[in-house]
N, C-alpha and C. Protein backbone atom coordinates (compact mmCIF):
# COMPACT_ATOMS: atom_id res chain seq x y z
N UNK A 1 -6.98 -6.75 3.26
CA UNK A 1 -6.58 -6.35 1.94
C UNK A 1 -7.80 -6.44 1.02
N UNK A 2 -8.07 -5.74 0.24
CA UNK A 2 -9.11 -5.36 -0.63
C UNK A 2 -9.11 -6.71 -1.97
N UNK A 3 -10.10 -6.84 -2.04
CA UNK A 3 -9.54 -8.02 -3.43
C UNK A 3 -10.05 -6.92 -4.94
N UNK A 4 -9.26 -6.98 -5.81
CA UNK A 4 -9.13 -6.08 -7.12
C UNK A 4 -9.91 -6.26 -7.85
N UNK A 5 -10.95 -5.54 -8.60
CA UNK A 5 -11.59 -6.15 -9.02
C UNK A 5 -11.59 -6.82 -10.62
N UNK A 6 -10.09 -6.71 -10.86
CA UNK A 6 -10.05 -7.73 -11.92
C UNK A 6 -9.69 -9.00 -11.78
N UNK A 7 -9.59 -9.42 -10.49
CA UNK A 7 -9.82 -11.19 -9.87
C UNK A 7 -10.80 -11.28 -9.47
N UNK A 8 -11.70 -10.40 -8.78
CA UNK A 8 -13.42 -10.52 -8.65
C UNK A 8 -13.99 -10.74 -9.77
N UNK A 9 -13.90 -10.13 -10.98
CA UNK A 9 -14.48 -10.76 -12.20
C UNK A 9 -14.49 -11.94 -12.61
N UNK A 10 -13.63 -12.85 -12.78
CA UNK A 10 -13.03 -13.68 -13.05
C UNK A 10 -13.13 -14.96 -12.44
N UNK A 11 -13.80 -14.72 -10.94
CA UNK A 11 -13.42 -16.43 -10.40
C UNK A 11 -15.36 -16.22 -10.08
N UNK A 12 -15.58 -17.31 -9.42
CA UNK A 12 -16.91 -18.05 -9.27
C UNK A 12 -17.88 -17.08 -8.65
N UNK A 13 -18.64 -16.59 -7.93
CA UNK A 13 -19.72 -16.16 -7.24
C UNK A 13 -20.48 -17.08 -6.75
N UNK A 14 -20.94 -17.46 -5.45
CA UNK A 14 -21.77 -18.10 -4.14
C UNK A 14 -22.40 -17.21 -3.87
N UNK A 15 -23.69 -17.42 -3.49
CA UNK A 15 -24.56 -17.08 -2.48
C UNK A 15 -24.87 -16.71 -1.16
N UNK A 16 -23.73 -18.08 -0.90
CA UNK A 16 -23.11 -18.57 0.52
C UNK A 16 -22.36 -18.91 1.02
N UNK A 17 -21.41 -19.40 1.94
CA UNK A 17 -20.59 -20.07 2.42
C UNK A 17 -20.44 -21.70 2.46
N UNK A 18 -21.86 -21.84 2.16
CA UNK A 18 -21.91 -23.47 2.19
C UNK A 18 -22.09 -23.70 0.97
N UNK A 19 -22.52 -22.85 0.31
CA UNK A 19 -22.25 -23.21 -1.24
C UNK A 19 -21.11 -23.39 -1.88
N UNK A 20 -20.32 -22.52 -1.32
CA UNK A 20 -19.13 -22.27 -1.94
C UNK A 20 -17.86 -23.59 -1.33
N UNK A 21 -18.28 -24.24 -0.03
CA UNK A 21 -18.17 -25.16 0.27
C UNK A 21 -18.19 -26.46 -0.72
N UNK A 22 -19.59 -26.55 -0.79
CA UNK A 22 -20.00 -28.13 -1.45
C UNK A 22 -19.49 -27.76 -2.91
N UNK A 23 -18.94 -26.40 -3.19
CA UNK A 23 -18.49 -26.60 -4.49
C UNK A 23 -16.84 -27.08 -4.68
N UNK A 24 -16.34 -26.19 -3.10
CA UNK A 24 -14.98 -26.70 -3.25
C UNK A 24 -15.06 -28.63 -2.37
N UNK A 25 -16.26 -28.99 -2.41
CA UNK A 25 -15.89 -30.17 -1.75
C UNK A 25 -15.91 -30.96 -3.44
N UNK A 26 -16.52 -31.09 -4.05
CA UNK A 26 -17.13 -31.55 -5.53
C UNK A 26 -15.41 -31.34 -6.25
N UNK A 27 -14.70 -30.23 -6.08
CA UNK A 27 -13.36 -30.04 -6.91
C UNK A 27 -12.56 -30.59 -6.17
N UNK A 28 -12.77 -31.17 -5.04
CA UNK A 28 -11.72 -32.03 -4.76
C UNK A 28 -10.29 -31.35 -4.14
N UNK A 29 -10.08 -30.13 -3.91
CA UNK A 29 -9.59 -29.16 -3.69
C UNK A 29 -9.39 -28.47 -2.27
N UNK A 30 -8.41 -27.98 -1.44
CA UNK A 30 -8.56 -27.24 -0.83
C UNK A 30 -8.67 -26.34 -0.31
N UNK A 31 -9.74 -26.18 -0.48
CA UNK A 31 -10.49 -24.06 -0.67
C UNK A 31 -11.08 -23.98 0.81
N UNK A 32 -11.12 -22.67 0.85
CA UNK A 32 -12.21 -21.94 1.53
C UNK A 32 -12.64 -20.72 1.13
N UNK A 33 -14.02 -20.88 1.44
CA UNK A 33 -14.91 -19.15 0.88
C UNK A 33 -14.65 -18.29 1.71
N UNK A 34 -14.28 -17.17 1.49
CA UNK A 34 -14.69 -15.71 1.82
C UNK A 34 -15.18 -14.68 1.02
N UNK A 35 -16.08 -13.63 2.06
CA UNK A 35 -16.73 -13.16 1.41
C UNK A 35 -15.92 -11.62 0.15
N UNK A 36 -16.44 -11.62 -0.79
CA UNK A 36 -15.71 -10.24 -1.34
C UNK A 36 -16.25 -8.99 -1.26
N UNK A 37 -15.48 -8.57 -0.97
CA UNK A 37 -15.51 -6.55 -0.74
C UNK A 37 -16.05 -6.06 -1.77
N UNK A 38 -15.89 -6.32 -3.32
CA UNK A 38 -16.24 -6.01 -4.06
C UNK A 38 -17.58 -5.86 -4.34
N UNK A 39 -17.93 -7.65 -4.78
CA UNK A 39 -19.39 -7.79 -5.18
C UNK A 39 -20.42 -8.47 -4.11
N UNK A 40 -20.04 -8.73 -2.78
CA UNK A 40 -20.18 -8.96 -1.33
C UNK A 40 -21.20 -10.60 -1.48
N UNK A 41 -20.04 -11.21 -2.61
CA UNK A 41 -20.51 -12.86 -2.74
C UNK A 41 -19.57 -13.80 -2.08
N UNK A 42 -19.61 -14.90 -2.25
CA UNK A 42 -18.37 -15.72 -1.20
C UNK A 42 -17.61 -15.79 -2.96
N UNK A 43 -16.09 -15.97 -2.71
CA UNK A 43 -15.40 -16.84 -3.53
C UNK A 43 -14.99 -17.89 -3.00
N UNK A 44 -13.65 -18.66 -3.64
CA UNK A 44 -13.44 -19.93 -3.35
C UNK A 44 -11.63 -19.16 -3.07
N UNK A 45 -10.93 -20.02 -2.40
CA UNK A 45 -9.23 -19.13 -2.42
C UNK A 45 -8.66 -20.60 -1.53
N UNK A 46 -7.50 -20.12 -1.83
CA UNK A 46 -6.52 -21.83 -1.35
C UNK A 46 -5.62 -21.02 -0.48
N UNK A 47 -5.66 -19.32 -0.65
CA UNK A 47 -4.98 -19.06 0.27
C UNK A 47 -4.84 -19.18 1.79
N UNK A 48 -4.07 -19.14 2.84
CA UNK A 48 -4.33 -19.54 4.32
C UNK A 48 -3.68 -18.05 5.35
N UNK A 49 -2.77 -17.67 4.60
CA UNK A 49 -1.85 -17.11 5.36
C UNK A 49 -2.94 -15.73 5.72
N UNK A 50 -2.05 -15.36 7.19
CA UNK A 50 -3.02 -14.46 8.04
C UNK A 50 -4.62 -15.25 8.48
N UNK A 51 -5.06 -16.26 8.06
CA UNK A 51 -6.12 -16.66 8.58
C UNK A 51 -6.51 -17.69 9.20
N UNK A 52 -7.43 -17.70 9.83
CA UNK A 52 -7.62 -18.61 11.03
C UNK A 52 -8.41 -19.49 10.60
N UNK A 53 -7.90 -20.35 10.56
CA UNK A 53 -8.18 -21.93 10.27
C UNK A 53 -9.23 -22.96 10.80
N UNK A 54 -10.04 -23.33 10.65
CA UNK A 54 -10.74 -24.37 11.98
C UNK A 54 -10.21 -25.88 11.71
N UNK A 55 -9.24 -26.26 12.70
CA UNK A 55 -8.80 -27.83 13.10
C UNK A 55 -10.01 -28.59 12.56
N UNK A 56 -9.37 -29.63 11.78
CA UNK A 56 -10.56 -30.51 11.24
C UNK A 56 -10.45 -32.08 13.15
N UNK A 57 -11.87 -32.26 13.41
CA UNK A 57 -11.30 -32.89 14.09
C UNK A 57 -11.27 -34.73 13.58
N UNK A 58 -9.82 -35.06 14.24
CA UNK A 58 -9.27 -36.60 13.93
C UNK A 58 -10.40 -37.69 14.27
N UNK A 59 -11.24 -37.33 14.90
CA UNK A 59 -12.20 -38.47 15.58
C UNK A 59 -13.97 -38.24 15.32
N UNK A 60 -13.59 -37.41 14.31
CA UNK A 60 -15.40 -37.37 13.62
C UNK A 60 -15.45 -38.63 12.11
């Protein structure tokens, strides 16, 4: 799905993936970056559904 670009305006711009990381680690929050179609930067999104997840593991 395309993201619109009047929510691309509006939320953060990254560089990277790990940026966009240590920013959602700092908010305390549970985000993950992907990249946008639009302006081809990472955002931050809490959404999950349709996507594949990586298992945090219990013993690190």
């Amino acid at each position: 799905m395309r993201t619109r670009q009047s929510v691309c305006v509006r939320k953060a711009r990254y560089a990277s993936a790990a940026v966009a990381l240590d920013a959602a680690k700092v908010a305390g929050l549970a985000l993950r970056p992907y990249r946008c179609d639009r302006c081809w930067q990472f955002h931050l999104t809490s959404r999950t559904k349709g996507r594949w997840m990586p298992t945090t593991s219990r013993y690190s």
